[in-house]
C-alpha atoms as a PDB file:
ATOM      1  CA  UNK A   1     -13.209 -15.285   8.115  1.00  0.00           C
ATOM      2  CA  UNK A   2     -13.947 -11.741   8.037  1.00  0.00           C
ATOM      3  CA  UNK A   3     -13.330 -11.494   4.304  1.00  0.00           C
ATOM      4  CA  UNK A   4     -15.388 -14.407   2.968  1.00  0.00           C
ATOM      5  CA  UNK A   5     -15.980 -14.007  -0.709  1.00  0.00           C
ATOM      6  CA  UNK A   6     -14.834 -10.655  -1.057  1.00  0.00           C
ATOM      7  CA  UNK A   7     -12.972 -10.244  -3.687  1.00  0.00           C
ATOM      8  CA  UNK A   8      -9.798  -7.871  -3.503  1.00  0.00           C
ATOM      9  CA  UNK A   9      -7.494  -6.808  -5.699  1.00  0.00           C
ATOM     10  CA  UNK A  10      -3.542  -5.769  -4.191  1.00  0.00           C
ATOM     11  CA  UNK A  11      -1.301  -4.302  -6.610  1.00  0.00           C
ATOM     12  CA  UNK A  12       1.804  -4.593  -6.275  1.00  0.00           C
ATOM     13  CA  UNK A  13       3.883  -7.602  -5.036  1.00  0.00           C
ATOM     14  CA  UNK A  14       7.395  -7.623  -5.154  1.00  0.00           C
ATOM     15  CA  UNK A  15       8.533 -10.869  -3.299  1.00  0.00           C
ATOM     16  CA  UNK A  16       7.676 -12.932  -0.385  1.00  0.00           C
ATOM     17  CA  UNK A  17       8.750 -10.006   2.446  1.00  0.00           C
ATOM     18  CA  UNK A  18       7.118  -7.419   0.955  1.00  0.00           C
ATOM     19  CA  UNK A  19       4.191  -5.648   3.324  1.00  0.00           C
ATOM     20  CA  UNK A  20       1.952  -6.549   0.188  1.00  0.00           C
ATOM     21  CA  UNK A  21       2.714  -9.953   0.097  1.00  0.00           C
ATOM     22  CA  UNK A  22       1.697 -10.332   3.896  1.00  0.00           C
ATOM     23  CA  UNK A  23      -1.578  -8.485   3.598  1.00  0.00           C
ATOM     24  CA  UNK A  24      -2.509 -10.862   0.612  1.00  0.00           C
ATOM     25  CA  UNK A  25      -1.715 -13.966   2.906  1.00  0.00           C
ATOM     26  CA  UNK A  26      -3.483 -12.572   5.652  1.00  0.00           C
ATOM     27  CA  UNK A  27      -6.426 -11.453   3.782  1.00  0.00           C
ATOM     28  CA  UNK A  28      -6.195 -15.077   2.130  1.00  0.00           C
ATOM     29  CA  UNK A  29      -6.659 -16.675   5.130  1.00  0.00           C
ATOM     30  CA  UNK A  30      -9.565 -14.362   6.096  1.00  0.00           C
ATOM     31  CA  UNK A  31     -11.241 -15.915   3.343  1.00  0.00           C
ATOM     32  CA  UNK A  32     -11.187 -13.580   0.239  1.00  0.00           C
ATOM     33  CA  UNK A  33     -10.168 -14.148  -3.686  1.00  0.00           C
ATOM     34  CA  UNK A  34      -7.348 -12.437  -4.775  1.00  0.00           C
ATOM     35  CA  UNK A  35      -6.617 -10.526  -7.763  1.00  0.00           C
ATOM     36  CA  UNK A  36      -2.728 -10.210  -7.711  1.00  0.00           C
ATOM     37  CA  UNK A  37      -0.645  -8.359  -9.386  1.00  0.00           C
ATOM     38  CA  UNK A  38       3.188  -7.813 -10.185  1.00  0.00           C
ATOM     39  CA  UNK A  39       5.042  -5.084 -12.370  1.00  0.00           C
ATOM     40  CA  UNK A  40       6.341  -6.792 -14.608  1.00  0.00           C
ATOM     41  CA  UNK A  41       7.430 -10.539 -16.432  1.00  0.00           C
ATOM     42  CA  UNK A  42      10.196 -10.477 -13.980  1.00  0.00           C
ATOM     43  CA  UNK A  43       8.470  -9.522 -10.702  1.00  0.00           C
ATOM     44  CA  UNK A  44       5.990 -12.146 -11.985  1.00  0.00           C
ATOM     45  CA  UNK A  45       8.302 -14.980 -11.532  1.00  0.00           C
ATOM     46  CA  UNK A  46       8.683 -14.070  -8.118  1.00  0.00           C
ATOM     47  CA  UNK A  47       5.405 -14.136  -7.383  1.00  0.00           C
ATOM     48  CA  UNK A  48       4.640 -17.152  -9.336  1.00  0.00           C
ATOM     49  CA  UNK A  49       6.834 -19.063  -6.863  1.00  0.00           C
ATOM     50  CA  UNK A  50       4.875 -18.305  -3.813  1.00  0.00           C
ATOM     51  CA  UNK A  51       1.587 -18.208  -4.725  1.00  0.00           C
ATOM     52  CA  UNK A  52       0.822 -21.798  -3.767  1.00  0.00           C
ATOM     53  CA  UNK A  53       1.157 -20.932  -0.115  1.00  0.00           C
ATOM     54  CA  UNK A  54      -1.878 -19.335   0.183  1.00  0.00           C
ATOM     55  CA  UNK A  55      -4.992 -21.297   1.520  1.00  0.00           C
ATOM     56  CA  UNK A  56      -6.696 -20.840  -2.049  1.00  0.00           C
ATOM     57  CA  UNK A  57      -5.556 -20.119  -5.514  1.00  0.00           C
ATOM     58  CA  UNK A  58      -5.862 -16.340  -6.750  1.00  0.00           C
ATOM     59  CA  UNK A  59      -8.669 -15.570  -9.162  1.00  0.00           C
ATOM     60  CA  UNK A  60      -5.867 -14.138 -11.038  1.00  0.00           C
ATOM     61  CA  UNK A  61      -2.277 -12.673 -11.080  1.00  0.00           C
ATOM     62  CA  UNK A  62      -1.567  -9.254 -13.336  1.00  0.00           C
ATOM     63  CA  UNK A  63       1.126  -7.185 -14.884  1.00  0.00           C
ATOM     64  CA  UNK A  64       0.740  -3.856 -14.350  1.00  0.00           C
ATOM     65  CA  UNK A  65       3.034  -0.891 -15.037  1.00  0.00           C
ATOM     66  CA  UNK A  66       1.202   2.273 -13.116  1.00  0.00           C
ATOM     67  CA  UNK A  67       3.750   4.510 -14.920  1.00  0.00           C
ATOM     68  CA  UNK A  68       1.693   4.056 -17.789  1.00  0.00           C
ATOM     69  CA  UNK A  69      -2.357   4.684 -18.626  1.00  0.00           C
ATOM     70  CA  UNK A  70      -2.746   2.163 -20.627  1.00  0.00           C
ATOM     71  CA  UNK A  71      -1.564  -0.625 -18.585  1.00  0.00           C
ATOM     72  CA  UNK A  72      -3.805   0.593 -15.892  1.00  0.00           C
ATOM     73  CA  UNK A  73      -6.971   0.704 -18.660  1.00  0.00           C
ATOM     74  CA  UNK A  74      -5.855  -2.968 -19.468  1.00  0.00           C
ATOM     75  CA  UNK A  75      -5.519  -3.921 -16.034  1.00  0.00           C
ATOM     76  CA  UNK A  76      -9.170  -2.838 -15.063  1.00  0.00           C
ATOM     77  CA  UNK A  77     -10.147  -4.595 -17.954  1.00  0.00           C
ATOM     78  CA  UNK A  78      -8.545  -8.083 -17.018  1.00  0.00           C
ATOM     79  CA  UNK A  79     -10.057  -7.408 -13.345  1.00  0.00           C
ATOM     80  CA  UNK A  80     -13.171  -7.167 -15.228  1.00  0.00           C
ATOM     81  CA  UNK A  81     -12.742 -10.527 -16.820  1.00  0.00           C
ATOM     82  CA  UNK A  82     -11.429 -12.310 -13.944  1.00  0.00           C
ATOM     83  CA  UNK A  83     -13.728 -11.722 -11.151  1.00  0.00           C
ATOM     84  CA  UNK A  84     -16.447  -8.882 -12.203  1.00  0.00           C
ATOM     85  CA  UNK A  85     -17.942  -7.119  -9.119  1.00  0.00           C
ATOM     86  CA  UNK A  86     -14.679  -6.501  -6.760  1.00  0.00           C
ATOM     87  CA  UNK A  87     -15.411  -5.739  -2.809  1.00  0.00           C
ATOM     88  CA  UNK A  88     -11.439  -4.263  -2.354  1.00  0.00           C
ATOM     89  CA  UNK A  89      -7.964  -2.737  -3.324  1.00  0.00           C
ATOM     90  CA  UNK A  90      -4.658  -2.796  -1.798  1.00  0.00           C
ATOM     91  CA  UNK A  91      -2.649   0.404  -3.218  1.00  0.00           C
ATOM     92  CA  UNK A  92       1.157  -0.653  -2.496  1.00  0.00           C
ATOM     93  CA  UNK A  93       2.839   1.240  -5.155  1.00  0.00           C
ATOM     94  CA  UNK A  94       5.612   3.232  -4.295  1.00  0.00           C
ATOM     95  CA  UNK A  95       9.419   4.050  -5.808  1.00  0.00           C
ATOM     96  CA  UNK A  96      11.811   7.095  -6.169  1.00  0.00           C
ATOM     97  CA  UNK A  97      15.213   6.878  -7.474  1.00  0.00           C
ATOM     98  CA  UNK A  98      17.717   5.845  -5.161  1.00  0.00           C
ATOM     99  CA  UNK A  99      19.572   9.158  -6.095  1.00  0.00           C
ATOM    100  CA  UNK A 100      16.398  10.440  -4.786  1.00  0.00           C
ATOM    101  CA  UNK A 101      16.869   8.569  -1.557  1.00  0.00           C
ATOM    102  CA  UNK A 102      20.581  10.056  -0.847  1.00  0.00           C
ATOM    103  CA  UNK A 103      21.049  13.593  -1.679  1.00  0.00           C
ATOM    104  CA  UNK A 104      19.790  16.297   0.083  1.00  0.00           C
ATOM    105  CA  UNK A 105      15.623  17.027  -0.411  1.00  0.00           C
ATOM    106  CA  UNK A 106      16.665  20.172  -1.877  1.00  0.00           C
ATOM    107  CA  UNK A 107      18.678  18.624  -4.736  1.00  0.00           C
ATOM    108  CA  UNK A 108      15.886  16.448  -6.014  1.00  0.00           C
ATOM    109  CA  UNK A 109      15.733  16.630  -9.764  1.00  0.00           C
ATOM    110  CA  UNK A 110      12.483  17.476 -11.645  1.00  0.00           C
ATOM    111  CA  UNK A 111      12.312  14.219 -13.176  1.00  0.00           C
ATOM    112  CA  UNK A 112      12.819  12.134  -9.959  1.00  0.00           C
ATOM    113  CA  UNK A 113      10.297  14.303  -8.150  1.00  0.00           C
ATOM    114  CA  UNK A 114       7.761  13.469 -11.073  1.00  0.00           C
ATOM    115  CA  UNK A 115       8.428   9.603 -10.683  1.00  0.00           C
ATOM    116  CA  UNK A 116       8.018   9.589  -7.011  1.00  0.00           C
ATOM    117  CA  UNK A 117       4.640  11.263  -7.176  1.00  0.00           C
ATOM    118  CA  UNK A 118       3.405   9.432 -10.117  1.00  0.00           C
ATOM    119  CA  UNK A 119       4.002   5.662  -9.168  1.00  0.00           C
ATOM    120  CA  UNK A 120       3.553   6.546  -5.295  1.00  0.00           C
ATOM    121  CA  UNK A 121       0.315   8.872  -5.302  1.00  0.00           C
ATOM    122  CA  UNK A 122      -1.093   9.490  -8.599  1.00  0.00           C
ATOM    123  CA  UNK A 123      -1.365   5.873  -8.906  1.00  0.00           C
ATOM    124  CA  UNK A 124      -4.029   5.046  -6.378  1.00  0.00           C
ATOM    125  CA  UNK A 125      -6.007   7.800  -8.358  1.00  0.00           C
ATOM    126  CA  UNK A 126      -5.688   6.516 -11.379  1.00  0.00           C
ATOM    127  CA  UNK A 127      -6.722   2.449 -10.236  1.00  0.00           C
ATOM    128  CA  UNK A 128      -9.255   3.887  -8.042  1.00  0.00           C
ATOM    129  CA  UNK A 129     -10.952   5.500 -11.549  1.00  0.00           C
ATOM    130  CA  UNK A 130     -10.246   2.574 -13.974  1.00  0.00           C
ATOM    131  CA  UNK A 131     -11.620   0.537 -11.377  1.00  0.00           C
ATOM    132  CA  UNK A 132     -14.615   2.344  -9.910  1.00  0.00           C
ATOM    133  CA  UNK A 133     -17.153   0.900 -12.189  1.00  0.00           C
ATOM    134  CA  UNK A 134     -16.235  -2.886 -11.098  1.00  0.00           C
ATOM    135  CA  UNK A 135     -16.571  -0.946  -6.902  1.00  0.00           C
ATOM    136  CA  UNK A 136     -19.275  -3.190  -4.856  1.00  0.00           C
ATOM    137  CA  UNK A 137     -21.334  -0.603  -3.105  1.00  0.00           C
ATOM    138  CA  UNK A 138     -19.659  -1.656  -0.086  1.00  0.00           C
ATOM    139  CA  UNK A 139     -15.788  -1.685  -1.468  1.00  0.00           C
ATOM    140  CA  UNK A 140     -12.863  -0.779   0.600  1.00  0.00           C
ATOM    141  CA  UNK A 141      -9.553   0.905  -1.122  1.00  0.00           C
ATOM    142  CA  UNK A 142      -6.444   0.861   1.157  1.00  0.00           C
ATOM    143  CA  UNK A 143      -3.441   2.622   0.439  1.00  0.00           C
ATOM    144  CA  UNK A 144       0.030   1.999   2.444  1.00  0.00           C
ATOM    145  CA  UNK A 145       1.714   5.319   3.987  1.00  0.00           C
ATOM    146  CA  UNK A 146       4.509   5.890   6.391  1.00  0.00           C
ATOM    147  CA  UNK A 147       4.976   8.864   9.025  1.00  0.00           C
ATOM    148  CA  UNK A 148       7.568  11.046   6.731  1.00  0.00           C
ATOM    149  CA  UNK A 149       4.308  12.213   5.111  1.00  0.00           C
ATOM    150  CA  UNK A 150       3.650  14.122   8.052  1.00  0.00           C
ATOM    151  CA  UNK A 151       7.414  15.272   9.549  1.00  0.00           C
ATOM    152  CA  UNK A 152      10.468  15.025   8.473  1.00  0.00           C
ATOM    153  CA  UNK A 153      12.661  11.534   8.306  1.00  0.00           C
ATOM    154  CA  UNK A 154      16.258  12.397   7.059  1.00  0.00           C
ATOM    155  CA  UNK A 155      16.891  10.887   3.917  1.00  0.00           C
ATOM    156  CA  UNK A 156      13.444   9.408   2.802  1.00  0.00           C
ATOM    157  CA  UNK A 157      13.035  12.665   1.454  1.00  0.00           C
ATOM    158  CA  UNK A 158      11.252  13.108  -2.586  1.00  0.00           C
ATOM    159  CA  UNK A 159       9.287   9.780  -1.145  1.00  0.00           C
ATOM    160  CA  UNK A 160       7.922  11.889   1.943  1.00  0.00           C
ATOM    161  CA  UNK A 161       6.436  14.669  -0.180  1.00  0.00           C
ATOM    162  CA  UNK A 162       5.158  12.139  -2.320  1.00  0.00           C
ATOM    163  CA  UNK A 163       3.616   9.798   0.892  1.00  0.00           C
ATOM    164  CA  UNK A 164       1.343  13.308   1.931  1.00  0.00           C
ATOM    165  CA  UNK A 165       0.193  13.667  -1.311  1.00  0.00           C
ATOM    166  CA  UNK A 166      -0.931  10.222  -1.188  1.00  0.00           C
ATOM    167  CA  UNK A 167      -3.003  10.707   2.224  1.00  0.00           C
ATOM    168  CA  UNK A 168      -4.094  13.676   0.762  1.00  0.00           C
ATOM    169  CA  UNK A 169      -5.536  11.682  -2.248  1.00  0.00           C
ATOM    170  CA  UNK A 170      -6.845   9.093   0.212  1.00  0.00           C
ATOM    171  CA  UNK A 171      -9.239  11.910   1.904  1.00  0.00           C
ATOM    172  CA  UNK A 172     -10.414  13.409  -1.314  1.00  0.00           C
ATOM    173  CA  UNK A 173     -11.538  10.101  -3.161  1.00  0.00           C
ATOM    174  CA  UNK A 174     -13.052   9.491   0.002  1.00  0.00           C
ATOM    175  CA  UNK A 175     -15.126  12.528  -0.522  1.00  0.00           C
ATOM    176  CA  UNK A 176     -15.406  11.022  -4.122  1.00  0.00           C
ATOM    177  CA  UNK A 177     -16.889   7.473  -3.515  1.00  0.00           C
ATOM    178  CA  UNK A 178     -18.163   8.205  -0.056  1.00  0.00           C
ATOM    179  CA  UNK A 179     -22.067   8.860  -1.671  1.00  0.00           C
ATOM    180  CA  UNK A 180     -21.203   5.016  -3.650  1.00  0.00           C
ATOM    181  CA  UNK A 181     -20.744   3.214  -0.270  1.00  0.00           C
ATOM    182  CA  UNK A 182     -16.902   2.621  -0.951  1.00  0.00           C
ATOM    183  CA  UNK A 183     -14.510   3.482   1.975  1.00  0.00           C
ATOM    184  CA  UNK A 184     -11.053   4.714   1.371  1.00  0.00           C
ATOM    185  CA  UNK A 185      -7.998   4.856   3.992  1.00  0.00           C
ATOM    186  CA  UNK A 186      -4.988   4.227   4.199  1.00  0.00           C
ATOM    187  CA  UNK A 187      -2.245   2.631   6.902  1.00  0.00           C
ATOM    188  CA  UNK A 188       0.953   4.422   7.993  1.00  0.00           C
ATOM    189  CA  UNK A 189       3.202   1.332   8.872  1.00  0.00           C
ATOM    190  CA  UNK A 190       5.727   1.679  11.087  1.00  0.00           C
ATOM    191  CA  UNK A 191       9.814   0.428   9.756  1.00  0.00           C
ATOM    192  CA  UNK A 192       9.445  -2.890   8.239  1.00  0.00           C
ATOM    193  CA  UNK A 193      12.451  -4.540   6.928  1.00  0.00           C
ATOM    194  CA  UNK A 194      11.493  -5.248   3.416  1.00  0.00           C
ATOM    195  CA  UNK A 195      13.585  -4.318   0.299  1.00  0.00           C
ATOM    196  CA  UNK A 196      12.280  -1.164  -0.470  1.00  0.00           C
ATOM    197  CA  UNK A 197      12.733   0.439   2.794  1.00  0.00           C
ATOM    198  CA  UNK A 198      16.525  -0.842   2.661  1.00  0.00           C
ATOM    199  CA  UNK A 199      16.749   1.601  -0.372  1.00  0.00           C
ATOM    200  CA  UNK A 200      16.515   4.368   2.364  1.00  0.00           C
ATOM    201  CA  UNK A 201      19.933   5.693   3.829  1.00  0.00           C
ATOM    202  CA  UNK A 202      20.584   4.945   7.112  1.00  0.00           C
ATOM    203  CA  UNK A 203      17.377   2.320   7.540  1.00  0.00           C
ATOM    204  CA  UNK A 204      19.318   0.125   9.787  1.00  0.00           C
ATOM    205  CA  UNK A 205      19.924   2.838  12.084  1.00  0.00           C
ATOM    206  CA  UNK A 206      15.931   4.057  11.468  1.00  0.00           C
ATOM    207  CA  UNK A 207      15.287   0.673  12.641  1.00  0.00           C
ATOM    208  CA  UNK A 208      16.865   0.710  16.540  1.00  0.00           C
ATOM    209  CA  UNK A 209      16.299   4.134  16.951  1.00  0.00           C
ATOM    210  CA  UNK A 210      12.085   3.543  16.772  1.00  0.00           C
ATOM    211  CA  UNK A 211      12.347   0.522  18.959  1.00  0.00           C
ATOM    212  CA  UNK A 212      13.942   2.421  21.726  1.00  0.00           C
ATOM    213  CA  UNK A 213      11.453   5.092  21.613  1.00  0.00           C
ATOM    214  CA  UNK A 214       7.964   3.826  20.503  1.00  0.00           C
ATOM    215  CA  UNK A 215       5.646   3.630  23.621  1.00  0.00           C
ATOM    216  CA  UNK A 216       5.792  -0.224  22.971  1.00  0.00           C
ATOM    217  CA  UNK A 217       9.301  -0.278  22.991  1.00  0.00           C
ATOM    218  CA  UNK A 218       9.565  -2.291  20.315  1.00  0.00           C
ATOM    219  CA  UNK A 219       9.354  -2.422  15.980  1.00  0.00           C
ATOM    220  CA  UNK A 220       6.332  -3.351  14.527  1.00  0.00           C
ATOM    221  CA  UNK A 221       5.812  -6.741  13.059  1.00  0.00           C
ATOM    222  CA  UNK A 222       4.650  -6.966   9.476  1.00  0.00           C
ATOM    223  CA  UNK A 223       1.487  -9.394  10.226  1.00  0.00           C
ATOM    224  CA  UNK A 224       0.700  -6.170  12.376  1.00  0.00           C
ATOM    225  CA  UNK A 225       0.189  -4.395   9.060  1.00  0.00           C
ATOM    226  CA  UNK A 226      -1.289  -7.147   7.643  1.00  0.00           C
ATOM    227  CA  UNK A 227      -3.793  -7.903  10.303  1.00  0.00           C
ATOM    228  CA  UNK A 228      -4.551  -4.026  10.280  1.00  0.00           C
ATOM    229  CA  UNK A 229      -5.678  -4.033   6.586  1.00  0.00           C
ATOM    230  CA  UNK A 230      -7.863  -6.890   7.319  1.00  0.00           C
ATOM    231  CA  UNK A 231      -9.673  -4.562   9.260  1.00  0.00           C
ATOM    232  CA  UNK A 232      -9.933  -1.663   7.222  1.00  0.00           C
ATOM    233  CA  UNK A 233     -11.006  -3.960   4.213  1.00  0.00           C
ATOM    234  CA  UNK A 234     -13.613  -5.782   6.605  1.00  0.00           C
ATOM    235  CA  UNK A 235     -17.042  -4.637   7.704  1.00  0.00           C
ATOM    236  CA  UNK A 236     -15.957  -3.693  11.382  1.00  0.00           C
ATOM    237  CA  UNK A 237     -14.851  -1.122  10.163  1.00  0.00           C
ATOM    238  CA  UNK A 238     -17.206   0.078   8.190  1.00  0.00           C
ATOM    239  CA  UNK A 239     -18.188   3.567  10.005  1.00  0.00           C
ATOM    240  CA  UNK A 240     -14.115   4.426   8.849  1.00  0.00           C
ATOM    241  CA  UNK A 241     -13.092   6.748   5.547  1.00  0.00           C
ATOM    242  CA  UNK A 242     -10.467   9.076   4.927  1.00  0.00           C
ATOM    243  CA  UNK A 243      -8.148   8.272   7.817  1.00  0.00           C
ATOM    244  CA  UNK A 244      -4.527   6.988   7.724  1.00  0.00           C
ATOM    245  CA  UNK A 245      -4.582   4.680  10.365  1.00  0.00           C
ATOM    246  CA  UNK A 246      -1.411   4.404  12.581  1.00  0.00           C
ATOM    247  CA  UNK A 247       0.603   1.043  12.812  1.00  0.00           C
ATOM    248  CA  UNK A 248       4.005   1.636  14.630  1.00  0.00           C
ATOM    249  CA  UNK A 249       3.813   1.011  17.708  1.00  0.00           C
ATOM    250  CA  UNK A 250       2.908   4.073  19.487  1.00  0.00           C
ATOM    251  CA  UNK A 251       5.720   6.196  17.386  1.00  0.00           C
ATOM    252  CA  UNK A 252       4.062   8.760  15.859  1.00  0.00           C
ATOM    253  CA  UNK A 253       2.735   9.756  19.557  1.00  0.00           C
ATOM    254  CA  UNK A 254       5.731  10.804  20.944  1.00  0.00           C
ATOM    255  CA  UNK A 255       7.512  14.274  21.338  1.00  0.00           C
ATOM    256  CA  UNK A 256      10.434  13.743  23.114  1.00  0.00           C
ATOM    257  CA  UNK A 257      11.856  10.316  24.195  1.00  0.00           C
ATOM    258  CA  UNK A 258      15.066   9.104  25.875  1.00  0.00           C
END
């Protein structure tokens, strides 16, 4: 139970194989109260039929649109309501066009390139300051990246340049909140077949390759994730800000492999 009574808000689930979704069952049955929330009236349906698997009810379940300010105002406001004094947030925002996704990096559009980094990076700033007055002095914020922030993984692209500015944004609100007692890091997951990564060309193909050349030989599970953020949201690690933890099985280590 190494989340007893903490109160954590994750933002946002999709469906019931999303790497959100897992953390917030995981972090359920560590013990905390959940804030949820969903996009939209349709993404709330979705998670309206899976929310009685968890070991206790949510506190409350959200609609929020990051794309726009006032949703996010509103959203900090209902937090407010709902559970006061929160000890956690789970950034899993991220989207790009699928157009975005295909094409050649060099043919992204301005407009595509100024979705990707607003729902992906510039998100996680804006929460983080709607909800820094509701911040225990002991808070964690978690943010979910993936290694094409750091080198180059054909065809993910706009969503790449948009990942580093993200772990960029992760170190400098650590800077930020560090003198508050809040902790802020992030986790760069290794291939998980959810429904967003199958929007990236060639996935399947993303998906042997890394098992045949992670250390572990293997893909990462998404409870590994999960169990990961536990962690980072839990007072063993509480010495830890500003890093993007590795989950992916050894991957990003490796130079050359057969």
């Amino acid at each position: 139970m190494l989340l007893a009574d903490k109160r954590i808000v994750i933002l946002n689930i999709a469906n019931k194989r999303s790497i959100a979704w897992a953390i917030a069952k995981q972090m359920d049955a560590h013990g905390a109260q959940l804030i949820l929330g969903c996009q939209n009236e349709r993404m709330r349906k979705n998670l309206d039929s899976i929310v009685n698997s968890l070991v206790r009810p949510p506190l409350a379940i959200v609609e929020c649109d990051v794309s726009e300010d006032a949703d996010i105002t509103r959203t900090a406001e209902f937090v407010r309501e709902a559970a006061g004094t929160i000890h956690g947030l789970v950034h899993c925002l991220a989207y790009a066009p699928r157009e975005a996704l295909g094409d050649a990096f060099v043919d992204t559009k301005r407009a595509h390139f100024h979705t990707a980094m607003s729902i992906s990076a510039y998100s996680l700033v804006a929460l983080t300051r709607a909800l820094r007055p509701l911040f225990a002095d002991t808070a964690s914020i978690l943010a979910l990246s993936y290694l094409g922030a750091q080198r180059v993984v054909p065809n993910y692209n706009v969503m790449g340049v948009a990942k580093a500015a993200l772990e960029a944004s992760i170190r400098y609100l650590a800077y930020d909140l560090g003198p508050s007692g809040v902790r802020v890091n992030g986790i760069s997951a290794g291939p998980v077949n959810t429904l967003a990564a199958r929007g990236v060309s060639g996935f399947v193909d993303m998906l042997d390759k890394h098992q045949h050349r992670t250390p572990l030989r293997r893909n990462i599970d998404i409870d590994e994730v999960a169990t990961a953020a536990v962690f980072l949201a839990s007072s063993l690690s509480s010495g830890i800000t500003g890093e993007t933890m590795f989950v992916d099985a050894g991957y990003n280590t490796m130079g050359m492999a057969e």
